[in-house]
C-alpha atoms as a PDB file:
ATOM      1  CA  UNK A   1     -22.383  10.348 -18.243  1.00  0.00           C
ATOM      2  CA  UNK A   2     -23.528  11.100 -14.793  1.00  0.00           C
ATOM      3  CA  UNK A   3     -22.786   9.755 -11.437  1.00  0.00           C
ATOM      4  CA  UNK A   4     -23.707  10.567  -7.730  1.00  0.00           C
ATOM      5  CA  UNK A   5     -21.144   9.915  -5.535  1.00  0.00           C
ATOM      6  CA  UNK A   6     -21.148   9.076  -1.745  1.00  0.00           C
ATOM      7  CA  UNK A   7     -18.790   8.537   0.433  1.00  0.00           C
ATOM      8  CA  UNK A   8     -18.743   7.171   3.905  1.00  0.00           C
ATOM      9  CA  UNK A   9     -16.400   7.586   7.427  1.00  0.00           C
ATOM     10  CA  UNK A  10     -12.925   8.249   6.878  1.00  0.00           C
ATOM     11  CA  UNK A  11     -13.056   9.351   3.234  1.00  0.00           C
ATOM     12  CA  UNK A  12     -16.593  11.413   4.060  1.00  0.00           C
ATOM     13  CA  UNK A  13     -14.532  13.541   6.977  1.00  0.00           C
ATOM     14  CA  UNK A  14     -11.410  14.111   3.756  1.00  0.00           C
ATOM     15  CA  UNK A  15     -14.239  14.677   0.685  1.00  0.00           C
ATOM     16  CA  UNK A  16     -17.615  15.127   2.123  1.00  0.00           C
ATOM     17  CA  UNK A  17     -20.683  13.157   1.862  1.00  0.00           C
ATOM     18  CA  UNK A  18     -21.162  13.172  -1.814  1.00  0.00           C
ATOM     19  CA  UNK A  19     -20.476  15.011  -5.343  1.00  0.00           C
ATOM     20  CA  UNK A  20     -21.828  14.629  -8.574  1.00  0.00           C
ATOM     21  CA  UNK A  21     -19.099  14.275 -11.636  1.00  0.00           C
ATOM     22  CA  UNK A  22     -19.631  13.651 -15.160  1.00  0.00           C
ATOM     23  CA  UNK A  23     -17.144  10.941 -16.461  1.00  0.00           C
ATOM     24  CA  UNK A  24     -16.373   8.783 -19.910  1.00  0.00           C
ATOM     25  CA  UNK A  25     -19.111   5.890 -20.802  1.00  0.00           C
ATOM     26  CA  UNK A  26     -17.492   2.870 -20.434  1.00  0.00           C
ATOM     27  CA  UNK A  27     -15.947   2.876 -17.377  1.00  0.00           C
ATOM     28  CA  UNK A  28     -15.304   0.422 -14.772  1.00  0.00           C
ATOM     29  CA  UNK A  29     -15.428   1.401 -10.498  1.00  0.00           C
ATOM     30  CA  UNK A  30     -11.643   0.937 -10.911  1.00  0.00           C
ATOM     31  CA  UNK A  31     -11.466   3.788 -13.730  1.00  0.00           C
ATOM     32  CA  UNK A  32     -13.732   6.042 -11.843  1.00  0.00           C
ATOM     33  CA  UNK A  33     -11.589   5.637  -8.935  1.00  0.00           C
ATOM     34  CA  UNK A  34      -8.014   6.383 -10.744  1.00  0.00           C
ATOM     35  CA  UNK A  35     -10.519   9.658 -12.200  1.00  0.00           C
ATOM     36  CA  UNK A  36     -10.594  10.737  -8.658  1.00  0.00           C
ATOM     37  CA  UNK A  37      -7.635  10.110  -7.815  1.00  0.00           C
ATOM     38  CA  UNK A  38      -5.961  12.011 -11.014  1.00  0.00           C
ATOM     39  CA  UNK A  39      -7.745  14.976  -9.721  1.00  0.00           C
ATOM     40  CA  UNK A  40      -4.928  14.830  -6.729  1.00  0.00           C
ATOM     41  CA  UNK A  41      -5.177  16.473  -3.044  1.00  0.00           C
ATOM     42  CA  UNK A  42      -7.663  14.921  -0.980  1.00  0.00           C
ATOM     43  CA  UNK A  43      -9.397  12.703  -2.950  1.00  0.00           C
ATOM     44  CA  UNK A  44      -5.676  11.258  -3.993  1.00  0.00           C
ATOM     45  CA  UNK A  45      -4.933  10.639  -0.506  1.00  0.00           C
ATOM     46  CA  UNK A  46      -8.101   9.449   0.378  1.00  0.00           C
ATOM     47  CA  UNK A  47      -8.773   7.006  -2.382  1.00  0.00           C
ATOM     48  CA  UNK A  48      -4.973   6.022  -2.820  1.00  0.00           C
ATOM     49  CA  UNK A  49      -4.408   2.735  -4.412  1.00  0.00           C
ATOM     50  CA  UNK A  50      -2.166   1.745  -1.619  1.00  0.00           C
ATOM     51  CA  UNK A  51      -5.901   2.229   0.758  1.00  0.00           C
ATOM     52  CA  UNK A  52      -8.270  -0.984   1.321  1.00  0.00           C
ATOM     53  CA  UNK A  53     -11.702   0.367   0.091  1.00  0.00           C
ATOM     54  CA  UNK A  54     -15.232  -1.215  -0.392  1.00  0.00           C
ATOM     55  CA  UNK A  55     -17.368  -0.112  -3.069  1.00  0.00           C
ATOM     56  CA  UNK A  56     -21.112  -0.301  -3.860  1.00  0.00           C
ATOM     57  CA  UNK A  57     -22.741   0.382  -6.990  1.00  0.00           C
ATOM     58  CA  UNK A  58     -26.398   1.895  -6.821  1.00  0.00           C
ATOM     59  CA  UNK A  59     -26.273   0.013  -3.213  1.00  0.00           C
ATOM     60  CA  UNK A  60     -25.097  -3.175  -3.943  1.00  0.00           C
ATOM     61  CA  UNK A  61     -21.561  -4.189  -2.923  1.00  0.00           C
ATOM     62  CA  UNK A  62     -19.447  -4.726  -6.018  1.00  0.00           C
ATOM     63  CA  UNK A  63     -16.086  -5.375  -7.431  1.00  0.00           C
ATOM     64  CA  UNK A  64     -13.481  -2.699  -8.885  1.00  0.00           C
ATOM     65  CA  UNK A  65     -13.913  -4.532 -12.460  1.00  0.00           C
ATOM     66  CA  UNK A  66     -17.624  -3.963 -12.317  1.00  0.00           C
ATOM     67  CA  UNK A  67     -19.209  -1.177 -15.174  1.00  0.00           C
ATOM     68  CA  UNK A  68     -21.035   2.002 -14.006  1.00  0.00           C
ATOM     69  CA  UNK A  69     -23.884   2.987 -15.894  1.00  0.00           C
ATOM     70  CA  UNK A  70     -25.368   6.569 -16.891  1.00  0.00           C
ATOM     71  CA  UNK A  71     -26.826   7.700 -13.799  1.00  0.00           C
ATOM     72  CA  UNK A  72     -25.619   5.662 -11.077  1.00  0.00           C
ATOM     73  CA  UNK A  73     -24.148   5.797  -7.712  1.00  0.00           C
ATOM     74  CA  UNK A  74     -20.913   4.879  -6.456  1.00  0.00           C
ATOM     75  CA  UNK A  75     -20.250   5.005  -3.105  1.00  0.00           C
ATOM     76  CA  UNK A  76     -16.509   4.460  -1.288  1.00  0.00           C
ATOM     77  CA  UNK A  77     -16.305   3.917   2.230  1.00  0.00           C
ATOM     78  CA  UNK A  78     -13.531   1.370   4.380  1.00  0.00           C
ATOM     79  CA  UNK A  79     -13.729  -1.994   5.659  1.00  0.00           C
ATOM     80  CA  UNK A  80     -15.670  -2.424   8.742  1.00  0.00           C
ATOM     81  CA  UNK A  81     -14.446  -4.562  11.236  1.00  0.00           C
ATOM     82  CA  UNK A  82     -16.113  -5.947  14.464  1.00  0.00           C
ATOM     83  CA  UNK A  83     -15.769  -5.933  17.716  1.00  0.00           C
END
């Protein structure tokens, strides 16, 4: 299946603003993540388990656990804090 991918501050400066990747049906955020990772360089370092990330799935905020369907996008970005 297909997803868009977008990514936001920190990890857009590493990856870019977005890519498009064909991955497995079935999977959860979580597996496309360890996907991105497995592909090593910067997107390992930027999406590094050891990293606190958000995630939203076709722009609603969401879980690691939750399933991505055909088509959809994912975007990463970091916590925000306030000030």
């Amino acid at each position: 299946m297909k997803l868009t991918l977008r990514y936001f501050a920190s990890i857009r400066e590493a990856l870019g603003a977005t890519e498009t990747l064909d991955v497995p049906d079935g999977l959860t955020v979580a597996g496309v993540r360890d996907l991105l990772i497995a592909k090593g360089g910067a997107h390992a370092a930027a999406l590094a388990r050891h990293r606190a990330l958000r995630t939203a799935l076709n722009q609603v905020l969401c879980e690691e656990a939750a399933r991505v369907p055909d088509g959809a996008e994912l975007a990463f970005f970091p916590p925000v804090t306030g000030g």
